[in-house]
PDB file of N, CA and C in Angstrom:
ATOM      1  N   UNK A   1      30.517   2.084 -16.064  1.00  0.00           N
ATOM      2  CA  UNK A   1      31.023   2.694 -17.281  1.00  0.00           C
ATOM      3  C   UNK A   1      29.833   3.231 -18.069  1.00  0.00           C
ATOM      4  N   UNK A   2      29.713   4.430 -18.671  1.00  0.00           N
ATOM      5  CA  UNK A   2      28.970   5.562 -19.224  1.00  0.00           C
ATOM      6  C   UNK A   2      28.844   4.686 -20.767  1.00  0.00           C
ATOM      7  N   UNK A   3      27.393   4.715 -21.316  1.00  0.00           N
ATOM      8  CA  UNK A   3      27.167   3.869 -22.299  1.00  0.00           C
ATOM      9  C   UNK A   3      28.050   4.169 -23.467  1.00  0.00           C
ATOM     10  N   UNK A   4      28.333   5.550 -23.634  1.00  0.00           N
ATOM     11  CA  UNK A   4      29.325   6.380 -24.810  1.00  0.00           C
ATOM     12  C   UNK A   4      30.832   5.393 -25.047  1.00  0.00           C
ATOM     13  N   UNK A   5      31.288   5.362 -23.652  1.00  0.00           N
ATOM     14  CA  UNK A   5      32.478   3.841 -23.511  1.00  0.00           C
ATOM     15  C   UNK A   5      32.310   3.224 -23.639  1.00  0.00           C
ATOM     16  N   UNK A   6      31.057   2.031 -23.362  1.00  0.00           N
ATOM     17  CA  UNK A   6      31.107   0.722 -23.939  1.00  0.00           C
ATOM     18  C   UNK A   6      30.824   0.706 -25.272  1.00  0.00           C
ATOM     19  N   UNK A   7      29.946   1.734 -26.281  1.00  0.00           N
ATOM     20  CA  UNK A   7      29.866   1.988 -27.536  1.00  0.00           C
ATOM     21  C   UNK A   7      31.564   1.929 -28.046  1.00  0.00           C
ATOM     22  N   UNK A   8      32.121   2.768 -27.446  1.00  0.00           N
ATOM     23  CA  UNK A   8      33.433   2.809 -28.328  1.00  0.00           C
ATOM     24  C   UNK A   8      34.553   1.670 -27.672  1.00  0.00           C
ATOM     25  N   UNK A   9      34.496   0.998 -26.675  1.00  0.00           N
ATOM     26  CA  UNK A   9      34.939  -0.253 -26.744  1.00  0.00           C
ATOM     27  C   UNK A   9      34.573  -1.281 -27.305  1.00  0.00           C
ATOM     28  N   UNK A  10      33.146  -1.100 -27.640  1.00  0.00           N
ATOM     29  CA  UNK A  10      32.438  -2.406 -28.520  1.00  0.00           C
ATOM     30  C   UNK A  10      33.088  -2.009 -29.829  1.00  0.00           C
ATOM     31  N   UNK A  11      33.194  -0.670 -29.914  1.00  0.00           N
ATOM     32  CA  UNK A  11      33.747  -0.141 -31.629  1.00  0.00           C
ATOM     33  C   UNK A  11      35.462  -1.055 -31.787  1.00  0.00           C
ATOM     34  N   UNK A  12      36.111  -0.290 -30.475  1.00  0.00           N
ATOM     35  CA  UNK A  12      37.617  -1.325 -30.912  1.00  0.00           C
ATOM     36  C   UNK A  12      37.352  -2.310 -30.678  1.00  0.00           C
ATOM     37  N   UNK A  13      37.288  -2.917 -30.214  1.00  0.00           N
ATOM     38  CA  UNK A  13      36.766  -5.145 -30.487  1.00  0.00           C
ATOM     39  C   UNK A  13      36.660  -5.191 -31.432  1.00  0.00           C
ATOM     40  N   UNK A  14      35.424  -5.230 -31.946  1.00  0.00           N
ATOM     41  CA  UNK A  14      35.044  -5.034 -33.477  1.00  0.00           C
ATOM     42  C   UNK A  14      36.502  -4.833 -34.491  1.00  0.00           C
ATOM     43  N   UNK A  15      36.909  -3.475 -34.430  1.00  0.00           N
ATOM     44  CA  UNK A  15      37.847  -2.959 -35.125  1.00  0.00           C
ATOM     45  C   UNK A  15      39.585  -3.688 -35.386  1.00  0.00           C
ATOM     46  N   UNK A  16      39.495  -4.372 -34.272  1.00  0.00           N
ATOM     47  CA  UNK A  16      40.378  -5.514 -33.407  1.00  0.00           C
ATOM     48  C   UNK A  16      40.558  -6.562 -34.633  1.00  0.00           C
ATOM     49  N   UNK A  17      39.411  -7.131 -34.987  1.00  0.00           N
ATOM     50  CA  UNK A  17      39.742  -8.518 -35.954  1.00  0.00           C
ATOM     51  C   UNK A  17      39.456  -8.444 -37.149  1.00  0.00           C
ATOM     52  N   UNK A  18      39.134  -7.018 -38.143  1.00  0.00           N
ATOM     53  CA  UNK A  18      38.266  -7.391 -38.574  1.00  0.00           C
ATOM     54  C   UNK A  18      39.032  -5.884 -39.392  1.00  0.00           C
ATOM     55  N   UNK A  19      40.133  -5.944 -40.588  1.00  0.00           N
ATOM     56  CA  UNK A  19      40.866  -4.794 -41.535  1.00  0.00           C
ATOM     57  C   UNK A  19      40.144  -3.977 -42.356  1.00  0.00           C
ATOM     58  N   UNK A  20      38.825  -4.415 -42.489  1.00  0.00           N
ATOM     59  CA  UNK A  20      37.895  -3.297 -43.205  1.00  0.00           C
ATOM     60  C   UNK A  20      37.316  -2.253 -42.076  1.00  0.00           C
ATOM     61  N   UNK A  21      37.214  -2.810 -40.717  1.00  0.00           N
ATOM     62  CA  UNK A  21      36.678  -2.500 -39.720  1.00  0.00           C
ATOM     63  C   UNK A  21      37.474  -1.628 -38.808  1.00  0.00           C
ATOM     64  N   UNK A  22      38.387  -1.803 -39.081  1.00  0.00           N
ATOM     65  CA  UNK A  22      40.020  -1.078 -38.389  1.00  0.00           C
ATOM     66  C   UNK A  22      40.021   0.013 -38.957  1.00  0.00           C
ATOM     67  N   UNK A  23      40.259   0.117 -40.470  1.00  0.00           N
ATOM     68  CA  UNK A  23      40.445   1.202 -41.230  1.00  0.00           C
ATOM     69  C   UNK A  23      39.385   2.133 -41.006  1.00  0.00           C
ATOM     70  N   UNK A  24      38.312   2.098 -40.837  1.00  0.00           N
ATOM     71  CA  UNK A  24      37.034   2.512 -40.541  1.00  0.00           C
ATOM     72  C   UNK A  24      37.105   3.306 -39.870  1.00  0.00           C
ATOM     73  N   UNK A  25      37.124   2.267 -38.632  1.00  0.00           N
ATOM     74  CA  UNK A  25      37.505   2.777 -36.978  1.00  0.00           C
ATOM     75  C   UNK A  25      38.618   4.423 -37.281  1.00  0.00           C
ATOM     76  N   UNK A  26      39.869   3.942 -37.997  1.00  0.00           N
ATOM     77  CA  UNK A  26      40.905   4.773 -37.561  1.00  0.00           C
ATOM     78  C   UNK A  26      40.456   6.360 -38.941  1.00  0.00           C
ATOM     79  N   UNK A  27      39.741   5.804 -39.859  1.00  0.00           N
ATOM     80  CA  UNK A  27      39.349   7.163 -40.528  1.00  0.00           C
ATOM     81  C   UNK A  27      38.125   7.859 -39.921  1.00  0.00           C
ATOM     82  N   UNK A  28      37.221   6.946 -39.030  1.00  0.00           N
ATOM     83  CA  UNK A  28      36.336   8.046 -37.921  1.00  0.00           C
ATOM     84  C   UNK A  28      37.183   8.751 -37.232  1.00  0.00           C
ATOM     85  N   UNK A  29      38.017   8.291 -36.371  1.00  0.00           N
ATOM     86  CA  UNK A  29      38.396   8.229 -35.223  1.00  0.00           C
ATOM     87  C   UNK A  29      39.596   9.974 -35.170  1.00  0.00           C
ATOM     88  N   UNK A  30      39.899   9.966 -37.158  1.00  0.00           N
ATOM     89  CA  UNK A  30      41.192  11.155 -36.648  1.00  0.00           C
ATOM     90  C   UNK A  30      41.274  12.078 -36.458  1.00  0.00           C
ATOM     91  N   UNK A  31      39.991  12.872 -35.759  1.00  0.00           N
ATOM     92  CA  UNK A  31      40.111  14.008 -35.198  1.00  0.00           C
ATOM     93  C   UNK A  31      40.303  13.815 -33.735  1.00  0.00           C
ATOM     94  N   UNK A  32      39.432  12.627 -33.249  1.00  0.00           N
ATOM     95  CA  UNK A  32      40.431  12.600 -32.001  1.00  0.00           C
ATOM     96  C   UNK A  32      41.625  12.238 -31.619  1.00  0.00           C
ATOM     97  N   UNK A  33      42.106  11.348 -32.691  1.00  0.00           N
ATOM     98  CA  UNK A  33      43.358  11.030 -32.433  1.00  0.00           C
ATOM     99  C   UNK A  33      44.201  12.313 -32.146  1.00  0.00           C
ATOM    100  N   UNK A  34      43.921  13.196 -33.461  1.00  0.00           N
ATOM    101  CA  UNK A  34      44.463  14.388 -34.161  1.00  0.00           C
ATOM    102  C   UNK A  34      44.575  15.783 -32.563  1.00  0.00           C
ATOM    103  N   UNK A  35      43.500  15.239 -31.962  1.00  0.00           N
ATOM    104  CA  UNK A  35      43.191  16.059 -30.170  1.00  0.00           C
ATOM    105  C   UNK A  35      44.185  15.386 -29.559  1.00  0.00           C
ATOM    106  N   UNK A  36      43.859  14.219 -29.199  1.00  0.00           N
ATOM    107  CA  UNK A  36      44.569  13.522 -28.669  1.00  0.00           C
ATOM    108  C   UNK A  36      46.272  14.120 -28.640  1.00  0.00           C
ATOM    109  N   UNK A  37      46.760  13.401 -29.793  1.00  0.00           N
ATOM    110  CA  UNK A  37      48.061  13.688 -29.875  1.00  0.00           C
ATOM    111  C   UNK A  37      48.331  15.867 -29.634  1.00  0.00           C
ATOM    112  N   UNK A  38      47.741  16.129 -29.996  1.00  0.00           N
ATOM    113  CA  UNK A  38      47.800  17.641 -29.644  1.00  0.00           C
ATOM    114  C   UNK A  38      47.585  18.061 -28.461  1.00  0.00           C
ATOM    115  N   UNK A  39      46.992  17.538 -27.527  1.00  0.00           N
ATOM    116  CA  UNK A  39      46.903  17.687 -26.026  1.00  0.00           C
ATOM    117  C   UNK A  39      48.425  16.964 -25.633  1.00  0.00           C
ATOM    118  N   UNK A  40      48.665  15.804 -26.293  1.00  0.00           N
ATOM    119  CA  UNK A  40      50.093  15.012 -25.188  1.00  0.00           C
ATOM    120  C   UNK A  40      51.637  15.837 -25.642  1.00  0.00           C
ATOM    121  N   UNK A  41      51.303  16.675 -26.935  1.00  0.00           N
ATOM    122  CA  UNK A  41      52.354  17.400 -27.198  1.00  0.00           C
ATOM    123  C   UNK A  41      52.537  18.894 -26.850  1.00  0.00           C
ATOM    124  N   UNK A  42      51.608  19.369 -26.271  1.00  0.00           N
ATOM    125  CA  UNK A  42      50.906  21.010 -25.967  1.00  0.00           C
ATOM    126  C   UNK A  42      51.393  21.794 -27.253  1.00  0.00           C
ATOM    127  N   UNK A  43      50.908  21.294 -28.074  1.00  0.00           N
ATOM    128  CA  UNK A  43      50.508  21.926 -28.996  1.00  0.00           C
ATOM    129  C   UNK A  43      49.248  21.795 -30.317  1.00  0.00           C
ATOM    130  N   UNK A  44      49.546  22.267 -31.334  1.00  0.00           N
ATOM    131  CA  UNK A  44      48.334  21.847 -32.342  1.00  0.00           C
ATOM    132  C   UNK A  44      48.951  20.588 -33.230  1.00  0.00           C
ATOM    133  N   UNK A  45      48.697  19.580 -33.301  1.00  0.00           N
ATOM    134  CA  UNK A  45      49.306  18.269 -34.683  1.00  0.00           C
ATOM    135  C   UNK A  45      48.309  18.395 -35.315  1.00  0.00           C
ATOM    136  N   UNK A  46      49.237  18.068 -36.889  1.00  0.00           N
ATOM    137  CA  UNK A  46      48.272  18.232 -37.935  1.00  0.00           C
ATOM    138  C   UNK A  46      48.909  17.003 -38.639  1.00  0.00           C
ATOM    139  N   UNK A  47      48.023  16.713 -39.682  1.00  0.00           N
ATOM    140  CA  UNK A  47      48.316  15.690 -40.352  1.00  0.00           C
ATOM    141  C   UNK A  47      49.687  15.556 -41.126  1.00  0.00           C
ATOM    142  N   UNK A  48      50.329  17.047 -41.421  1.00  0.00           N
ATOM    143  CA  UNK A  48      51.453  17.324 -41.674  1.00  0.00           C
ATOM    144  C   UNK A  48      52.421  16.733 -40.735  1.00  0.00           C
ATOM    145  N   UNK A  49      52.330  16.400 -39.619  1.00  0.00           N
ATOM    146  CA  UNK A  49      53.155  16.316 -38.297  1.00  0.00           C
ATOM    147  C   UNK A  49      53.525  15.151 -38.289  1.00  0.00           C
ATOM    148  N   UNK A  50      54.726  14.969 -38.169  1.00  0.00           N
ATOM    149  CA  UNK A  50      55.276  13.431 -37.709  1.00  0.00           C
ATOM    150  C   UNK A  50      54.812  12.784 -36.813  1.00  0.00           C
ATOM    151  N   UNK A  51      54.237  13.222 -35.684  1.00  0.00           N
ATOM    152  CA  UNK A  51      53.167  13.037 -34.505  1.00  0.00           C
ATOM    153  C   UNK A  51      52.186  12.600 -35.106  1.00  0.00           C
ATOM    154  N   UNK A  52      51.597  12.902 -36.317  1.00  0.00           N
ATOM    155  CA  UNK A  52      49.891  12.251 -36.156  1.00  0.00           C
ATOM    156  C   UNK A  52      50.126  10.991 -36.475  1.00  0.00           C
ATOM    157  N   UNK A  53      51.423  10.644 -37.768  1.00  0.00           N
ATOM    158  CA  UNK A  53      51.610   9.626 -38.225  1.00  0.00           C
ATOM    159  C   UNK A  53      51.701   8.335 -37.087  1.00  0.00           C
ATOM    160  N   UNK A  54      53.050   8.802 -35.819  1.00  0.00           N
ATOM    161  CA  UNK A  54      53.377   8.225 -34.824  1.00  0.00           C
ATOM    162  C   UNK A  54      52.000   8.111 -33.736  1.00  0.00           C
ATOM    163  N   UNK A  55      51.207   8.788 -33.784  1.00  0.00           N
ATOM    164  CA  UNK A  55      49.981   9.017 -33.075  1.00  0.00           C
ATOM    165  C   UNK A  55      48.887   7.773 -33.402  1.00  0.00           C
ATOM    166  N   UNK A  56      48.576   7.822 -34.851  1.00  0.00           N
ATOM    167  CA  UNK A  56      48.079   7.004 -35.746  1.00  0.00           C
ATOM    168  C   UNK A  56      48.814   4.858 -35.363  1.00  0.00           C
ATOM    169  N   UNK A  57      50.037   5.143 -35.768  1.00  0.00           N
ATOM    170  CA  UNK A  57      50.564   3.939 -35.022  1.00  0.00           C
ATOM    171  C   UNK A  57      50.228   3.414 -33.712  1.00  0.00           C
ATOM    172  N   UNK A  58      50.258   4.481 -33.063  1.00  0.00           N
ATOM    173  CA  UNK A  58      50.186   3.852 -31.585  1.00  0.00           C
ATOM    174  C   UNK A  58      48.554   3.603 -31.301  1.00  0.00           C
ATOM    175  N   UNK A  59      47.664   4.208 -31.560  1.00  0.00           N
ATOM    176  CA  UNK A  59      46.227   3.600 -32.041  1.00  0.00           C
ATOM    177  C   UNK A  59      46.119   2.345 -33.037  1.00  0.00           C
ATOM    178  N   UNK A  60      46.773   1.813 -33.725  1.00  0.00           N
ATOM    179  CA  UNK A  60      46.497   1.078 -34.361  1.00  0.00           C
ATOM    180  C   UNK A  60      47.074  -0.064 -33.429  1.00  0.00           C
ATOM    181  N   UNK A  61      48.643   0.079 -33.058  1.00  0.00           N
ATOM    182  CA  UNK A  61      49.011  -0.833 -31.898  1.00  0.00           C
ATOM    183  C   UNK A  61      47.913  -1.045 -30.995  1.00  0.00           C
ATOM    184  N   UNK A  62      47.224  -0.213 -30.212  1.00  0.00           N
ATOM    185  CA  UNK A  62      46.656  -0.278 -28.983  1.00  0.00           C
ATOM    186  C   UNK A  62      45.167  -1.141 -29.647  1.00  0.00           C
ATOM    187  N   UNK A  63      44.847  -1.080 -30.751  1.00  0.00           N
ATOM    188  CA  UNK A  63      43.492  -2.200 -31.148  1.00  0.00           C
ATOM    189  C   UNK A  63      43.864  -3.279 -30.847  1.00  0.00           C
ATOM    190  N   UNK A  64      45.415  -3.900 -31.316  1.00  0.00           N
ATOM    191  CA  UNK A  64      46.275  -4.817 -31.099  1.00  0.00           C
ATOM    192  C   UNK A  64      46.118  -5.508 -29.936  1.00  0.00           C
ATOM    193  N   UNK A  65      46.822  -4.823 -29.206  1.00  0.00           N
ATOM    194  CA  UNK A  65      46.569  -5.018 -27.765  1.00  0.00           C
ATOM    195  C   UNK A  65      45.968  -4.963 -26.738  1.00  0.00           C
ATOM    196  N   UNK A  66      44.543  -4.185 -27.335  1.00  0.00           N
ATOM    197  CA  UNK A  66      43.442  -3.521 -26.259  1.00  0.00           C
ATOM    198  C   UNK A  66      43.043  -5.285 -25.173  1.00  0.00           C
ATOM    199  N   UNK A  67      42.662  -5.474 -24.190  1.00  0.00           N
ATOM    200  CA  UNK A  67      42.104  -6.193 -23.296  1.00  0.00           C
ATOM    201  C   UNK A  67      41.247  -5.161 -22.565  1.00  0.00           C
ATOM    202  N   UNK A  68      39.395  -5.312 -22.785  1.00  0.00           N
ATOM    203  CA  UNK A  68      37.970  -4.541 -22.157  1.00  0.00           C
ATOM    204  C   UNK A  68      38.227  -4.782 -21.032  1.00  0.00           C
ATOM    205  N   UNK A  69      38.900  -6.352 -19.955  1.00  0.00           N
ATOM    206  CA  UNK A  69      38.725  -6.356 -18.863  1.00  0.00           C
ATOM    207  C   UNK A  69      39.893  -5.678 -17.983  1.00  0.00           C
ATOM    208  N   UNK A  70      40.161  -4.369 -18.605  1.00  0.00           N
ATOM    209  CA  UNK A  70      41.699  -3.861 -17.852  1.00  0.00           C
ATOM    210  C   UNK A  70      41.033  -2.112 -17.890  1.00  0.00           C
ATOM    211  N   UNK A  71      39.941  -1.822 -18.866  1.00  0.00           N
ATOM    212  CA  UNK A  71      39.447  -0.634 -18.469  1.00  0.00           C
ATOM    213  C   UNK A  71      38.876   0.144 -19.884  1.00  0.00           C
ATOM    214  N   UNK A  72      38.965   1.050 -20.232  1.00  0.00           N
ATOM    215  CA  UNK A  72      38.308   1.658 -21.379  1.00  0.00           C
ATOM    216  C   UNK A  72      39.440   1.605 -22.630  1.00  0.00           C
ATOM    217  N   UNK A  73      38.865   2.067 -23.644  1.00  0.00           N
ATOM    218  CA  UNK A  73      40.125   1.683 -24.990  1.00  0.00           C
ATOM    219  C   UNK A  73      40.576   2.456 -25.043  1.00  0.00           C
ATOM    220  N   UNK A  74      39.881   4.257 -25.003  1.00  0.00           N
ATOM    221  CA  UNK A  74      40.498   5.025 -25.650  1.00  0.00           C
ATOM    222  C   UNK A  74      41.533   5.721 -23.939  1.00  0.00           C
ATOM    223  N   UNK A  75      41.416   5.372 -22.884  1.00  0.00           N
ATOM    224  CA  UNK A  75      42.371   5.560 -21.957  1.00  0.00           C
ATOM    225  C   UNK A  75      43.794   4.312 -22.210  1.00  0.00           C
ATOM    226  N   UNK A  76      43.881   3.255 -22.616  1.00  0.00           N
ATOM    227  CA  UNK A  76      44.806   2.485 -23.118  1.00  0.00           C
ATOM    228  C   UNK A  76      45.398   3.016 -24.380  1.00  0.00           C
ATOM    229  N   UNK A  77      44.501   3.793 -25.462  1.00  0.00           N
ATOM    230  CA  UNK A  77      45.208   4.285 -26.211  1.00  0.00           C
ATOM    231  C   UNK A  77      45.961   5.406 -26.213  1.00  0.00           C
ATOM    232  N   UNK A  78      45.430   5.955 -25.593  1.00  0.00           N
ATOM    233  CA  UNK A  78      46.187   7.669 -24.875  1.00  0.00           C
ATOM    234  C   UNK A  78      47.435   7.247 -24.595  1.00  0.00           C
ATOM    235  N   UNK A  79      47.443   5.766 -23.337  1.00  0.00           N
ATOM    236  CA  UNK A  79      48.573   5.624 -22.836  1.00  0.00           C
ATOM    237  C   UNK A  79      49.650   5.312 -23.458  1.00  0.00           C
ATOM    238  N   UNK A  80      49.303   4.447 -24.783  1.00  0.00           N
ATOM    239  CA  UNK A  80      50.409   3.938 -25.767  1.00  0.00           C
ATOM    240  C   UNK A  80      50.931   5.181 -26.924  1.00  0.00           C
ATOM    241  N   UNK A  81      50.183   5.702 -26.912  1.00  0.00           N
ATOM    242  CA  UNK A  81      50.473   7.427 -27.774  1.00  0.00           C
ATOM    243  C   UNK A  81      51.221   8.106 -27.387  1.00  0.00           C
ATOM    244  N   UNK A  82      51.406   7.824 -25.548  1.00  0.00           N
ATOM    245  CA  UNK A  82      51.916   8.968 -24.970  1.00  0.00           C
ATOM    246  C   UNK A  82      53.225   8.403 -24.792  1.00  0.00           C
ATOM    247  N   UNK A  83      53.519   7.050 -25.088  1.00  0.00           N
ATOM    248  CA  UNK A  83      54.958   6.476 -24.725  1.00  0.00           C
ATOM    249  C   UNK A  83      55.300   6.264 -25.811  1.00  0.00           C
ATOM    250  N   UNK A  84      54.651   6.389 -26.873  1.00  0.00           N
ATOM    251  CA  UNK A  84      55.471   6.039 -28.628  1.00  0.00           C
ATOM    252  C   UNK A  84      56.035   7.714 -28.810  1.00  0.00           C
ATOM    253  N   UNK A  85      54.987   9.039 -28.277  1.00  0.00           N
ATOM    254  CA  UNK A  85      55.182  10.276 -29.179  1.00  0.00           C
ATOM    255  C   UNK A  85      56.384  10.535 -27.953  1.00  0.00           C
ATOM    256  N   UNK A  86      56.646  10.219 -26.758  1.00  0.00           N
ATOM    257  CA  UNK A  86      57.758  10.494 -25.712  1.00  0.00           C
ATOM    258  C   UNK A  86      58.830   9.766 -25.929  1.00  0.00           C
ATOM    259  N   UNK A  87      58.683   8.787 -27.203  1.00  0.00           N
ATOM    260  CA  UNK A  87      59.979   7.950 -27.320  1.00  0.00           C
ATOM    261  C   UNK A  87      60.730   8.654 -28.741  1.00  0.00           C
ATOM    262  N   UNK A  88      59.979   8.859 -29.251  1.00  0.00           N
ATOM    263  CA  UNK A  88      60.177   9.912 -30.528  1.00  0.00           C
ATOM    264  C   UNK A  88      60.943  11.333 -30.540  1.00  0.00           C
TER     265      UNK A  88
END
């Protein structure tokens, strides 16, 4: 694993226990989220969008639930984004 991933898995751990550290995490984090969710919808989401909100959730879930020994965070978070914004 490419040091850039374990940086940002060490970031969700961290972000994991710790509500000053979360919030942090998720106000760096919302332009990719903001990609993120705009790639799984083929289109552009904006903060206007019911998607970023639902996007935003499912990142915050996935700190929740992240486990390092199952693979990278932000591929676990993609995955939970992509089954909250497909359930929506």
């Amino acid at each position: 694993m490419d040091q850039n991933k374990e940086a940002e898995n060490l970031k969700a751990r961290r972000a994991r226990d710790d509500k000053d550290r979360r919030n942090t995490f998720l106000l760096d984090e919302e332009q990719h989220i903001l990609r993120l969710a705009g790639k799984l919808c083929n289109r552009v989401v904006t903060k206007s969008d019911d998607e970023w909100s639902i996007a935003l959730m499912a990142v915050d879930e996935a700190l929740d639930r992240y486990d390092e020994t199952r693979g990278d965070f932000w591929s676990f978070a993609s995955y939970v984004m992509k089954n909250r914004l497909t359930d929506h």
